[in-house]
C-alpha atoms as a PDB file:
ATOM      1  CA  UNK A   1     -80.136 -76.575-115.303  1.00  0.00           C
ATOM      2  CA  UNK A   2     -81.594 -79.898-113.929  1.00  0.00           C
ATOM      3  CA  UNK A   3     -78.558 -80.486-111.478  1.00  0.00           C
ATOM      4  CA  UNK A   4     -75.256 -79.050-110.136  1.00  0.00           C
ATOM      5  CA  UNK A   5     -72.482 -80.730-108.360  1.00  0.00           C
ATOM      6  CA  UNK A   6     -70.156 -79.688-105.808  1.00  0.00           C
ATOM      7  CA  UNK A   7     -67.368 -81.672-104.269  1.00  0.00           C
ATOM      8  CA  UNK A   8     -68.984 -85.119-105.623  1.00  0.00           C
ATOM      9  CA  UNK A   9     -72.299 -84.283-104.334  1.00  0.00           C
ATOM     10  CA  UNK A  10     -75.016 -83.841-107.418  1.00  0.00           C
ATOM     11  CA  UNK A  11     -77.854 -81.944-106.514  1.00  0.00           C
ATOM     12  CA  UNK A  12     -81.298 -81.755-107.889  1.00  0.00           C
ATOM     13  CA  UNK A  13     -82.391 -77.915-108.761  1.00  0.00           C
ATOM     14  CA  UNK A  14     -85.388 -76.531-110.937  1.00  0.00           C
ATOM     15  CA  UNK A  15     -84.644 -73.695-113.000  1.00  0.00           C
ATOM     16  CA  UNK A  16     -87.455 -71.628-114.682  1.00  0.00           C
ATOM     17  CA  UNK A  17     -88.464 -68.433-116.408  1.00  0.00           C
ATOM     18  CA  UNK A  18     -86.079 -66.280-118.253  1.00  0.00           C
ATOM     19  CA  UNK A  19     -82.446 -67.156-118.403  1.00  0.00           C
ATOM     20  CA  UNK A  20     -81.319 -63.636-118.937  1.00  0.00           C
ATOM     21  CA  UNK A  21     -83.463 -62.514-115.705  1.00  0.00           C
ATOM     22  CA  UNK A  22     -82.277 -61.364-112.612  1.00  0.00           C
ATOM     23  CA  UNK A  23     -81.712 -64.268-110.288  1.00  0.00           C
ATOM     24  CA  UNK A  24     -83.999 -66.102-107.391  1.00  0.00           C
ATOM     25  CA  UNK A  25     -82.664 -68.775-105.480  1.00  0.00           C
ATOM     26  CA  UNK A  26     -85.232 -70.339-103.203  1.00  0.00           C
ATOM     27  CA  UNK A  27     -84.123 -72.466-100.053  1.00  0.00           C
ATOM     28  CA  UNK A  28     -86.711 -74.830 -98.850  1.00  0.00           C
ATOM     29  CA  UNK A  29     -87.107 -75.833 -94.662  1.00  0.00           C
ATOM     30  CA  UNK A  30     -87.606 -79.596 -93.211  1.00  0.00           C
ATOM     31  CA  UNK A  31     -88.963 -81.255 -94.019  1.00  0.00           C
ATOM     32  CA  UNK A  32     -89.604 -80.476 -97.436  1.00  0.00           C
ATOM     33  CA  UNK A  33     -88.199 -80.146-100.926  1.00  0.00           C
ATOM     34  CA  UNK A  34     -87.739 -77.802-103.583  1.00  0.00           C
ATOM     35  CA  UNK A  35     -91.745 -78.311-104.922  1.00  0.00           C
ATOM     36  CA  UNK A  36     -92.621 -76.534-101.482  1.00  0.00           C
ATOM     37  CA  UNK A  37     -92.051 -72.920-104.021  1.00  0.00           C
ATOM     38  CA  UNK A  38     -94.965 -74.191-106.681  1.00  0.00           C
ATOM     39  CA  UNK A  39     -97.205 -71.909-105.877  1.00  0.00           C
ATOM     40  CA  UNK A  40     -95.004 -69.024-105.631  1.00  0.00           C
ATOM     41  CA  UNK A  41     -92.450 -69.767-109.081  1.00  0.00           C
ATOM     42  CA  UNK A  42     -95.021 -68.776-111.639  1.00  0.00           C
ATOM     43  CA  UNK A  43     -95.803 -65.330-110.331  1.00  0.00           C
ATOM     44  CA  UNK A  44     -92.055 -64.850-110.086  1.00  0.00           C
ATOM     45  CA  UNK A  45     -91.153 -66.460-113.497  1.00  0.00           C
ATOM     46  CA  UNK A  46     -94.086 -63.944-114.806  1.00  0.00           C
ATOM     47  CA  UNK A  47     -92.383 -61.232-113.273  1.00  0.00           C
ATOM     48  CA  UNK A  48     -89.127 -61.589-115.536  1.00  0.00           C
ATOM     49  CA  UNK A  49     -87.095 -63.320-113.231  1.00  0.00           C
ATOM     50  CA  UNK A  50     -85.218 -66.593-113.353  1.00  0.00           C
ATOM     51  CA  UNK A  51     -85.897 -69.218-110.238  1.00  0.00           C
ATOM     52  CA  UNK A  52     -83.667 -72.002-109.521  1.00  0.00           C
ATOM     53  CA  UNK A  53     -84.930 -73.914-106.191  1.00  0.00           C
ATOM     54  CA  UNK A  54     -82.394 -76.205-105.066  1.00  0.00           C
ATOM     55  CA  UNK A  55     -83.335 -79.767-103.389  1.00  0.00           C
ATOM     56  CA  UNK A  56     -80.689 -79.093-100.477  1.00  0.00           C
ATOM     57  CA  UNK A  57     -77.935 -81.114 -98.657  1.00  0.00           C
ATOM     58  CA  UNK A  58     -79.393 -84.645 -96.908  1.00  0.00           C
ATOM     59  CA  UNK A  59     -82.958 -83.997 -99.604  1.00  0.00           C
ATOM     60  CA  UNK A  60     -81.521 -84.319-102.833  1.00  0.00           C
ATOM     61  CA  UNK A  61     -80.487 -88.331-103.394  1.00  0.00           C
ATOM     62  CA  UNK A  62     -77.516 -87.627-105.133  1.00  0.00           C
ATOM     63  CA  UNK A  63     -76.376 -85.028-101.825  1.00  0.00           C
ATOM     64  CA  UNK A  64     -77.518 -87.283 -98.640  1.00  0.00           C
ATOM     65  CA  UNK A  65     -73.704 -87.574 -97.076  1.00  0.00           C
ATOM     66  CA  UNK A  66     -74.545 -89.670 -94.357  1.00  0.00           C
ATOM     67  CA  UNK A  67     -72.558 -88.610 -91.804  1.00  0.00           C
ATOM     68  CA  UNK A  68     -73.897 -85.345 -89.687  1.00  0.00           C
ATOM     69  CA  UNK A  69     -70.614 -83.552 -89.451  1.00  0.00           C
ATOM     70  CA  UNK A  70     -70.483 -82.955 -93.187  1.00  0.00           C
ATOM     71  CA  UNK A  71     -74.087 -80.438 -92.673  1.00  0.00           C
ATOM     72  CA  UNK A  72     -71.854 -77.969 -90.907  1.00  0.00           C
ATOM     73  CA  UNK A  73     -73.142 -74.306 -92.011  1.00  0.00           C
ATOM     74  CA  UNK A  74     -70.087 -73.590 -94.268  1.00  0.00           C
ATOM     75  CA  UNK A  75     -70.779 -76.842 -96.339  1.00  0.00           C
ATOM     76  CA  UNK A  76     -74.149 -75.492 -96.271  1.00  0.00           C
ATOM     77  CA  UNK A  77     -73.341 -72.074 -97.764  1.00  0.00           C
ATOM     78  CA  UNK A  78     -70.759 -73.542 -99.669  1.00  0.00           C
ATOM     79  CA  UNK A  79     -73.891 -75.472-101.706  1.00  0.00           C
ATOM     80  CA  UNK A  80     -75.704 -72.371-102.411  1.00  0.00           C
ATOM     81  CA  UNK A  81     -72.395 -70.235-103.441  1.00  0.00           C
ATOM     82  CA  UNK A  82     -71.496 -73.620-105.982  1.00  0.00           C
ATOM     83  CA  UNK A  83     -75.478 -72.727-107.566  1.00  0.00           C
ATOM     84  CA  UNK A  84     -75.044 -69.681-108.288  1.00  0.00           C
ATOM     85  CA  UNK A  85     -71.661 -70.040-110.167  1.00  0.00           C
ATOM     86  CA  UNK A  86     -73.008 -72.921-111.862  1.00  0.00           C
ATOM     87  CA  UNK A  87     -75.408 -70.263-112.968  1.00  0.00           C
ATOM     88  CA  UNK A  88     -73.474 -68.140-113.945  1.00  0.00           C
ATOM     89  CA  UNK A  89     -74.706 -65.900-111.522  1.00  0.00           C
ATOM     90  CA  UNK A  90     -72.733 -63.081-109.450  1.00  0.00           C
ATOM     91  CA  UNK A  91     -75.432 -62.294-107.605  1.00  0.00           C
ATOM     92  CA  UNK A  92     -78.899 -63.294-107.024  1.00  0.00           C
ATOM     93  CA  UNK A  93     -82.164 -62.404-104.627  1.00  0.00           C
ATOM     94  CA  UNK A  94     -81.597 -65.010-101.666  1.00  0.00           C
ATOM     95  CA  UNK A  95     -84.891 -66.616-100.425  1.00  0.00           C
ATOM     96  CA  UNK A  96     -85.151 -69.001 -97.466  1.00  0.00           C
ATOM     97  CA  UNK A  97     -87.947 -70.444 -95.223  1.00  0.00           C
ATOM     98  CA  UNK A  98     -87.585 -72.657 -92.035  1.00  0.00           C
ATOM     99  CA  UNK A  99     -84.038 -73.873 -92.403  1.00  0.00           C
ATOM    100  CA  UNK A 100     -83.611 -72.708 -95.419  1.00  0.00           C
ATOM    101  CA  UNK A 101     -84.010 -69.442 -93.881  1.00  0.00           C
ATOM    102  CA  UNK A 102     -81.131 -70.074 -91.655  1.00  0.00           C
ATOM    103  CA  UNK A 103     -79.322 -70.507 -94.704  1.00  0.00           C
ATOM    104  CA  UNK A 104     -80.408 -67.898 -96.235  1.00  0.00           C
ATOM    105  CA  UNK A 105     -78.995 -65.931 -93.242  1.00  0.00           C
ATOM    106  CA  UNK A 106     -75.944 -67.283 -93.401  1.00  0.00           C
ATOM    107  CA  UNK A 107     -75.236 -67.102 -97.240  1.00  0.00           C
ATOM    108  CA  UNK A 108     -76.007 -63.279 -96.955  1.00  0.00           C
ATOM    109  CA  UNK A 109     -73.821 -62.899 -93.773  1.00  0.00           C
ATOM    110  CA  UNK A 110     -70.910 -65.018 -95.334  1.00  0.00           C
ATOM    111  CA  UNK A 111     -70.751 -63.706 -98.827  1.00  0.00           C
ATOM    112  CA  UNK A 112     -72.637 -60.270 -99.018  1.00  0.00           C
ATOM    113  CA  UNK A 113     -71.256 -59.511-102.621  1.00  0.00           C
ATOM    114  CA  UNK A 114     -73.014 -62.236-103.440  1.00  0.00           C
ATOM    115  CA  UNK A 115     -76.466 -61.448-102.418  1.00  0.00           C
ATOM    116  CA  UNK A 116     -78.406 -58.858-104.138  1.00  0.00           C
ATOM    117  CA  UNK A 117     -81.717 -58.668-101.769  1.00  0.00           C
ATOM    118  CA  UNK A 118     -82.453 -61.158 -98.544  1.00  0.00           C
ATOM    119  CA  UNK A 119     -85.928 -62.440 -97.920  1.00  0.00           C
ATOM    120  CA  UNK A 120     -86.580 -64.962 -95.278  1.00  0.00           C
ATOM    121  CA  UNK A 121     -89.555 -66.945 -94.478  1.00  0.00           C
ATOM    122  CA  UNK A 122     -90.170 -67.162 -90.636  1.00  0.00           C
ATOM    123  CA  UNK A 123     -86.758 -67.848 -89.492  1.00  0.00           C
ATOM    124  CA  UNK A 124     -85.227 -65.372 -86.812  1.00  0.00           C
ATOM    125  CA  UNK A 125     -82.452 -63.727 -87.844  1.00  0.00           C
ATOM    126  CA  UNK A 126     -79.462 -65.557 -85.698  1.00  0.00           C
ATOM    127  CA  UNK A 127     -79.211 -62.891 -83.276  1.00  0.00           C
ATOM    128  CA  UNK A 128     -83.148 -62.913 -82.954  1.00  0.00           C
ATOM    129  CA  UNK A 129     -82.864 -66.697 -81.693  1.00  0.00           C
ATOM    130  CA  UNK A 130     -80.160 -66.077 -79.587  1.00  0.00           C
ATOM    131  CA  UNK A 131     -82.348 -63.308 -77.709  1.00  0.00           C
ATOM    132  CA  UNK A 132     -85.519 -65.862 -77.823  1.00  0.00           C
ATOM    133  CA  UNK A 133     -83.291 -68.694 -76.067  1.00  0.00           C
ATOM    134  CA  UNK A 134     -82.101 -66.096 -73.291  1.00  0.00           C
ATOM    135  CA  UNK A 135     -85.306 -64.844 -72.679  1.00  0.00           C
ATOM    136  CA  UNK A 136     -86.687 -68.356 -72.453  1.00  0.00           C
ATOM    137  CA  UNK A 137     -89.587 -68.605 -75.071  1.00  0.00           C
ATOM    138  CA  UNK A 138     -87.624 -69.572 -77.925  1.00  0.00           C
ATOM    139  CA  UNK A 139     -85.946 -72.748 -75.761  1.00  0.00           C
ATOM    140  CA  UNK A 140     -89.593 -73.523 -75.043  1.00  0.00           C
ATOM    141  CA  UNK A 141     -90.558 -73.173 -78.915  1.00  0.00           C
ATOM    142  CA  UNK A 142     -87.427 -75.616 -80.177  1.00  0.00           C
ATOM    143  CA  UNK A 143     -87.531 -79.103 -77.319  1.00  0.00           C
ATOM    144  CA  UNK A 144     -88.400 -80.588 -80.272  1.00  0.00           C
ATOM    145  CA  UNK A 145     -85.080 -80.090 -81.908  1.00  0.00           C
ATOM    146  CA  UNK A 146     -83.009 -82.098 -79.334  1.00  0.00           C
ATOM    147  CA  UNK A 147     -85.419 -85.206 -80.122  1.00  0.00           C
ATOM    148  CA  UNK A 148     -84.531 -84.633 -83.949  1.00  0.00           C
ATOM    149  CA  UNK A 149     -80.842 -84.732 -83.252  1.00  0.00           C
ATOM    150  CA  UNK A 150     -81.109 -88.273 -81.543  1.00  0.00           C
ATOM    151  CA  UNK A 151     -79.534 -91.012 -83.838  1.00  0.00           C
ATOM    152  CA  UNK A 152     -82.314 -93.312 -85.084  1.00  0.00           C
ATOM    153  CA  UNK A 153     -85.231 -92.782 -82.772  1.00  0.00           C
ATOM    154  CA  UNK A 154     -86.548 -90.056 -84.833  1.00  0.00           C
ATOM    155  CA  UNK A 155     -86.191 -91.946 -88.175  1.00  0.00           C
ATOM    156  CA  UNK A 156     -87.756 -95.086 -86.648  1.00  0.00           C
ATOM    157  CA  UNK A 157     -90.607 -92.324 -85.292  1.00  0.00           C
ATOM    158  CA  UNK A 158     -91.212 -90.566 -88.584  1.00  0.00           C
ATOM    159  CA  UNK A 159     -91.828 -93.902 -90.242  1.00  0.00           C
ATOM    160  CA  UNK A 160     -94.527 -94.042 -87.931  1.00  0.00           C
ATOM    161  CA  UNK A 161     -96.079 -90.745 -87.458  1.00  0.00           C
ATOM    162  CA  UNK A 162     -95.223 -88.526 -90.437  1.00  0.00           C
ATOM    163  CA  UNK A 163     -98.261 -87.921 -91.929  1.00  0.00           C
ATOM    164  CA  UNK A 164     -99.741 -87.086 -87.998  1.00  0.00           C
ATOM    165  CA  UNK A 165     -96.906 -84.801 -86.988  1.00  0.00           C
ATOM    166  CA  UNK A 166     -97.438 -82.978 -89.982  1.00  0.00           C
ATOM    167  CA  UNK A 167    -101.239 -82.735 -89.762  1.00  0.00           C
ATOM    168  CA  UNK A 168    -100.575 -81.471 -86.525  1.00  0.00           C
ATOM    169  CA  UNK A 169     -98.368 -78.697 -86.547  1.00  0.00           C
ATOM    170  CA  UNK A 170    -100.647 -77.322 -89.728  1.00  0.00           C
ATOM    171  CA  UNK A 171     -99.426 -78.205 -92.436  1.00  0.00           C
ATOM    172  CA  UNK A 172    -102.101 -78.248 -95.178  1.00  0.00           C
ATOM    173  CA  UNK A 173    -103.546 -81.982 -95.936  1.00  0.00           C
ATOM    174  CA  UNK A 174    -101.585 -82.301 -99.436  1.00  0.00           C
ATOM    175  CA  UNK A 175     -98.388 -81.402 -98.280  1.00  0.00           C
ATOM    176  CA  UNK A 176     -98.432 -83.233 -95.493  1.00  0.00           C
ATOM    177  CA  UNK A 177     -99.014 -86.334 -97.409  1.00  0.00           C
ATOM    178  CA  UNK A 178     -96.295 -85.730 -99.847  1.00  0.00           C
ATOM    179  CA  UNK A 179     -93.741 -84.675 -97.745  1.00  0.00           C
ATOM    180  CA  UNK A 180     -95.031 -87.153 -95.164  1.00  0.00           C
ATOM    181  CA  UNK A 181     -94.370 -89.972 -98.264  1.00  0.00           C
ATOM    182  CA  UNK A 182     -90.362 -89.098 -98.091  1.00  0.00           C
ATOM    183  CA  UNK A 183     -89.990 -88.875 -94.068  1.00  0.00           C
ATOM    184  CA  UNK A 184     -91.167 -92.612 -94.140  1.00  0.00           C
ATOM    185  CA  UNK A 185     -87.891 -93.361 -96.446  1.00  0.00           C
ATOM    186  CA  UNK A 186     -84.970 -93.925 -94.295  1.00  0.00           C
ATOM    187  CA  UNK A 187     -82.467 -91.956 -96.486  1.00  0.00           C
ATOM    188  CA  UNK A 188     -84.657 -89.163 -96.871  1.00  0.00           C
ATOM    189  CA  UNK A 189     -85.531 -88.868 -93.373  1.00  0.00           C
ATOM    190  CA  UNK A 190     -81.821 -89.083 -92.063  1.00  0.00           C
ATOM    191  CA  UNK A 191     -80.285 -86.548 -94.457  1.00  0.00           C
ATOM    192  CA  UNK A 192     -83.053 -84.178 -93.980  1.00  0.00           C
ATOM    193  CA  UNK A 193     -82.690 -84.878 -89.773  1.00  0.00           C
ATOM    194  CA  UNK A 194     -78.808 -84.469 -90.149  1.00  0.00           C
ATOM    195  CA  UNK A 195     -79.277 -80.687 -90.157  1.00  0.00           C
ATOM    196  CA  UNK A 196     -80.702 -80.540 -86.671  1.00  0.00           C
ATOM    197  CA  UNK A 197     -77.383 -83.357 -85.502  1.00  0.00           C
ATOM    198  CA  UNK A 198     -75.577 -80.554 -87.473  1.00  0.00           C
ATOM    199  CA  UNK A 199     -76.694 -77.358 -85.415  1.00  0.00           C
ATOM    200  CA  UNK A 200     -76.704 -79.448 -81.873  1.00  0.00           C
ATOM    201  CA  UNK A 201     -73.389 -81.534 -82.233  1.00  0.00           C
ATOM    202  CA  UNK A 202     -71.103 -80.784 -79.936  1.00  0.00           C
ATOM    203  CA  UNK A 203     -67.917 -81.598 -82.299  1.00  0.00           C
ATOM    204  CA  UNK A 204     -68.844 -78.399 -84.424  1.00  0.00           C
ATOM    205  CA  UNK A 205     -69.946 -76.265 -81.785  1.00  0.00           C
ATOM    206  CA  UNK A 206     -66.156 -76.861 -80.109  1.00  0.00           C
ATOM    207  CA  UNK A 207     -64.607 -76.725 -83.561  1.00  0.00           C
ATOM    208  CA  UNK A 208     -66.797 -73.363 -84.205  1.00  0.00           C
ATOM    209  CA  UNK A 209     -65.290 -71.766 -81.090  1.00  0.00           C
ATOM    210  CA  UNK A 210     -61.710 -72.978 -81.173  1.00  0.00           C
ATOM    211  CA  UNK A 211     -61.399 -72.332 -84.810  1.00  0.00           C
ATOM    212  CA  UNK A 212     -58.097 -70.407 -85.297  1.00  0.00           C
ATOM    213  CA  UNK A 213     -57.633 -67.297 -87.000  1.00  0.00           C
ATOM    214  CA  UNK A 214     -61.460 -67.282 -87.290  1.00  0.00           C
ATOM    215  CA  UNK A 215     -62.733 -63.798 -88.514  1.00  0.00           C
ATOM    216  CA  UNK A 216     -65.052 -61.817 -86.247  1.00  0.00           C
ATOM    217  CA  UNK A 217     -67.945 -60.535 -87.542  1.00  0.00           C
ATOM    218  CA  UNK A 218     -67.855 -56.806 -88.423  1.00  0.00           C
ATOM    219  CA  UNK A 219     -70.118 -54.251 -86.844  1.00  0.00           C
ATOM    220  CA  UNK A 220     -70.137 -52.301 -89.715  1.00  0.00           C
ATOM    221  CA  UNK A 221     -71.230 -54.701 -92.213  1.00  0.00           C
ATOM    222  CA  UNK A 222     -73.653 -52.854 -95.439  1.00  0.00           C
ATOM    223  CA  UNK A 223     -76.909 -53.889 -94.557  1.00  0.00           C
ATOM    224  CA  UNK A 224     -78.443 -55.538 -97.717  1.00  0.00           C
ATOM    225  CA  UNK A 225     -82.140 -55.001 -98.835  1.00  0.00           C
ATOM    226  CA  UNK A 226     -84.037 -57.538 -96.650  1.00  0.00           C
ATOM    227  CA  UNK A 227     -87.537 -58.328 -96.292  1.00  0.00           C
ATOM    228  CA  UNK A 228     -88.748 -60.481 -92.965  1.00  0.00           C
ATOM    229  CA  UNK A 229     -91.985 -62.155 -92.987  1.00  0.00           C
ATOM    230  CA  UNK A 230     -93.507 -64.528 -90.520  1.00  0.00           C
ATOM    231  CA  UNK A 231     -96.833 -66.028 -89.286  1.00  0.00           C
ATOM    232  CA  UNK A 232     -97.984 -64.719 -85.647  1.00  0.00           C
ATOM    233  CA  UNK A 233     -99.022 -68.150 -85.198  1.00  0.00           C
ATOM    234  CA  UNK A 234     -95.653 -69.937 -86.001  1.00  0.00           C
ATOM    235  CA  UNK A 235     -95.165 -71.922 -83.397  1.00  0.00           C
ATOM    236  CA  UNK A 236     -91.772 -73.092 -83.959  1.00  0.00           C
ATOM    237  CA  UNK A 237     -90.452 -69.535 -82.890  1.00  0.00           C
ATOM    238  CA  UNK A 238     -91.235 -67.372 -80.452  1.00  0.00           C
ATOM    239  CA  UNK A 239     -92.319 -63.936 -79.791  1.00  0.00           C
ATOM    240  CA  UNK A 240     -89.260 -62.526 -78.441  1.00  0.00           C
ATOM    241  CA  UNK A 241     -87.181 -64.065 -81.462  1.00  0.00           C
ATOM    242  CA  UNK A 242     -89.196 -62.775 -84.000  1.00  0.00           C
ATOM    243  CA  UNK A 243     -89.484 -58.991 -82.670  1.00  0.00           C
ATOM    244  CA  UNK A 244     -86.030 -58.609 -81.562  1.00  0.00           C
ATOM    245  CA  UNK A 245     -84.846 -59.453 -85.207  1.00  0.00           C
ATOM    246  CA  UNK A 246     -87.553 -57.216 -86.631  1.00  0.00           C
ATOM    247  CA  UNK A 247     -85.921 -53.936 -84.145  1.00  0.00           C
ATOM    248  CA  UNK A 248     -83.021 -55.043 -85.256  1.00  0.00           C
ATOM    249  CA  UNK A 249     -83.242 -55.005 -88.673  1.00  0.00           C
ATOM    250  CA  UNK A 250     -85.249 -51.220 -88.315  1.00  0.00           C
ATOM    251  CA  UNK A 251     -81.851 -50.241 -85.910  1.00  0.00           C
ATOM    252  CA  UNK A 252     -79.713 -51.052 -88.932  1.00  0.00           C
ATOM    253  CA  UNK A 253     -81.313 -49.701 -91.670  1.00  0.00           C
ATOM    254  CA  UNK A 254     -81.448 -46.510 -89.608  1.00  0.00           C
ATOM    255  CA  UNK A 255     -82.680 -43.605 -91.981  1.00  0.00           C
ATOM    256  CA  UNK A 256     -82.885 -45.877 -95.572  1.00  0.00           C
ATOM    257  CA  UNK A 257     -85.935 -47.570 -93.724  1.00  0.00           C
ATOM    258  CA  UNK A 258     -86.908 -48.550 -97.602  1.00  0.00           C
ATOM    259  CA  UNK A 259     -83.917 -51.169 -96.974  1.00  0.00           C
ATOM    260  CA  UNK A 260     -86.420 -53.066 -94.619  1.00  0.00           C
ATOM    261  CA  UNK A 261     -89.476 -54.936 -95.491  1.00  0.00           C
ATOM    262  CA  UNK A 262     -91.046 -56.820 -92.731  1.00  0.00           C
ATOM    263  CA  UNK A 263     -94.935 -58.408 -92.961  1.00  0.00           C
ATOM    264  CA  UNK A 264     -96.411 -60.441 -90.300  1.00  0.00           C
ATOM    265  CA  UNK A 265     -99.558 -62.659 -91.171  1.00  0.00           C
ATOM    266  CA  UNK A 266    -102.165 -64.181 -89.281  1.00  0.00           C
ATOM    267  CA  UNK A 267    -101.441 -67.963 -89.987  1.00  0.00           C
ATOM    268  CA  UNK A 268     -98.940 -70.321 -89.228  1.00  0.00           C
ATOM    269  CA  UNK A 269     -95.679 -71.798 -90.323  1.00  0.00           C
ATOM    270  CA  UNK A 270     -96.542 -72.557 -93.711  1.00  0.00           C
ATOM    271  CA  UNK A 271     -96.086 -69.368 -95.893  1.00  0.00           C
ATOM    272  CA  UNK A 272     -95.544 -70.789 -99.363  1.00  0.00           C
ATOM    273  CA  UNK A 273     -98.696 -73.342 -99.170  1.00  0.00           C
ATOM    274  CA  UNK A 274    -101.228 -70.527 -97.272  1.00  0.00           C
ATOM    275  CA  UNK A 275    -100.171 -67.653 -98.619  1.00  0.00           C
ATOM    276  CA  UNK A 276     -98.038 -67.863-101.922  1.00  0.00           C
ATOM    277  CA  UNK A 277     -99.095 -64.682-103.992  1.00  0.00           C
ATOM    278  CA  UNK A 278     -98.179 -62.819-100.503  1.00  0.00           C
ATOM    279  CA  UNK A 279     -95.117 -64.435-100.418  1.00  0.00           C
ATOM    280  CA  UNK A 280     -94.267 -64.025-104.603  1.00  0.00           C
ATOM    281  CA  UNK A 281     -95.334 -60.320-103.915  1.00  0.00           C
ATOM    282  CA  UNK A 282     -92.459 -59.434-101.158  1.00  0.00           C
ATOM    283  CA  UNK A 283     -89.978 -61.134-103.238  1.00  0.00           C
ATOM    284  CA  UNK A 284     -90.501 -58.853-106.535  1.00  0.00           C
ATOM    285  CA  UNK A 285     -91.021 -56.288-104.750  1.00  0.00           C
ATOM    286  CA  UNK A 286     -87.533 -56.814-102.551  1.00  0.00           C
ATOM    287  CA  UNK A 287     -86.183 -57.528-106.415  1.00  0.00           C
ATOM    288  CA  UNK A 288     -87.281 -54.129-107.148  1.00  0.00           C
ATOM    289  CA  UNK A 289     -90.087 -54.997-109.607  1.00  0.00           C
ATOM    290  CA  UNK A 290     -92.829 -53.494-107.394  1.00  0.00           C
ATOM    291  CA  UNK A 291     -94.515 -51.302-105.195  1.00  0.00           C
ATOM    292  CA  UNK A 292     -93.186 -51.569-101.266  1.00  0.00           C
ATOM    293  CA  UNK A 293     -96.073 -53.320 -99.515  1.00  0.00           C
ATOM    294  CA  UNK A 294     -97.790 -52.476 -95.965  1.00  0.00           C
ATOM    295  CA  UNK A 295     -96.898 -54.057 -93.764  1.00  0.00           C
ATOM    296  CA  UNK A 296    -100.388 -55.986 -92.539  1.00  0.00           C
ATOM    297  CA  UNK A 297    -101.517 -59.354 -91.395  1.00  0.00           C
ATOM    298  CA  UNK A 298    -103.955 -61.598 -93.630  1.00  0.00           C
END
């Protein structure tokens, strides 16, 4: 595959190694694309298994809907659902980092048959962020996020400042200058922005809580093989966020601790780039193509 399409969107998606291997799907974060995995594919693709990484909604140019309302989480998980049965796919290992470890949350919380392992990048699980906000540290972590929503200001800003921001929060100097490169185009940088107008708007927050007939979540949900890895520098989330999803994860898998996998490193927000064999490593070995790790930082 070079591209899917769902609903009129067309989306751009790379899809490498074996086509009879067990599936990968790889969600990127903001503000980058589906090259952010190009260090990690290879060792993957080497292990017998097929990647397809995804340019998301708002990054791909054919899937940039303009207005934020249409980035609602459902449309969201309904992009990675429409991959895999373009694929052919029943199931596949879910991988996410930065938003697209929200995602990747979501997809395996939404449509558990679907998901065959869960590794996320970072990202607190969603009940891990809402313990961070309460305790405080995670509000302090994500101001940012309410400048990001604003309607042009942060397009206008990004223009500007890309490369700098970028720089700044750690990312390493090539990256930053690529994905720097499509904040400073005004489509890019709005469709990638529209997630955060997404998550803060208060027209889907309402709708989310006066949704009829809306299923609750069960309590008693399988829990699905998941690995959790993060840097202990990250400074988008906080402490608190990070260790309550960690206990929680532990609390679920209750005796079958083999279902949990969690690795913290000593760097920053930027797995894939700083440490991509590490990365490729947890994800075979979640896909059951290697020894468990320790759990260590590096």
């Amino acid at each position: 595959m070079r591209y899917y399409s769902r609903d009129g969107l067309t989306f751009d998606v790379d899809d490498s190694g074996p086509r009879d291997g067990e599936v990968v799907v790889l969600l990127h974060g903001w503000p980058q694309d589906r090259t952010a995995w190009d260090k990690v594919s290879p060792r993957l693709e080497a292990a017998g298994l097929r990647v397809l990484a995804p340019d998301l909604r708002g990054y791909s140019p054919g899937a940039r809907p303009p207005h934020h309302l249409d980035y609602e989480i459902s449309e969201l998980v309904g992009d990675v659902v429409a991959l895999l049965d373009e694929a052919d796919a029943a199931q596949a290992h879910i991988v996410g980092h930065d938003w697209g470890g929200a995602l990747a949350w979501a997809v395996a919380a939404r449509h558990p048959g679907r998901v065959q392992t869960l590794t996320v990048l970072s990202t607190p699980s969603p009940s891990g962020m809402a313990h961070g906000f309460r305790q405080g540290g995670q509000l302090k972590a994500s101001w940012y996020m309410a400048f990001f929503a604003l309607p042009v200001l942060p397009v206008l800003f990004f223009r500007l400042f890309a490369l700098q921001v970028l720089a700044k929060v750690g990312m390493p100097t090539e990256r930053a200058a690529y994905d720097a490169k499509r904040l400073k185009e005004k489509s890019s940088a709005q469709g990638s922005l529209n997630w955060y107008r997404a998550a803060l708007s208060p027209t889907l927050l309402w709708r989310k809580r006066s949704r009829p007939g809306r299923p609750r979540r069960s309590k008693h949900r399988e829990m699905l093989p998941t690995a959790f890895v993060w840097g202990a520098k990250d400074p988008a989330f906080a402490d608190a966020s990070t260790r309550h999803t960690v206990n929680r994860l532990r609390e679920r898998a209750g005796e079958q601790v083999d279902l949990v996998h969690t690795l913290e490193l000593d760097t920053g927000h930027w797995l894939m780039e700083t440490h991509p064999e590490t990365i490729a490593d947890v994800i075979i070995e979640r896909a059951g193509r290697g020894a468990p790790g320790e759990q260590r930082a590096g």
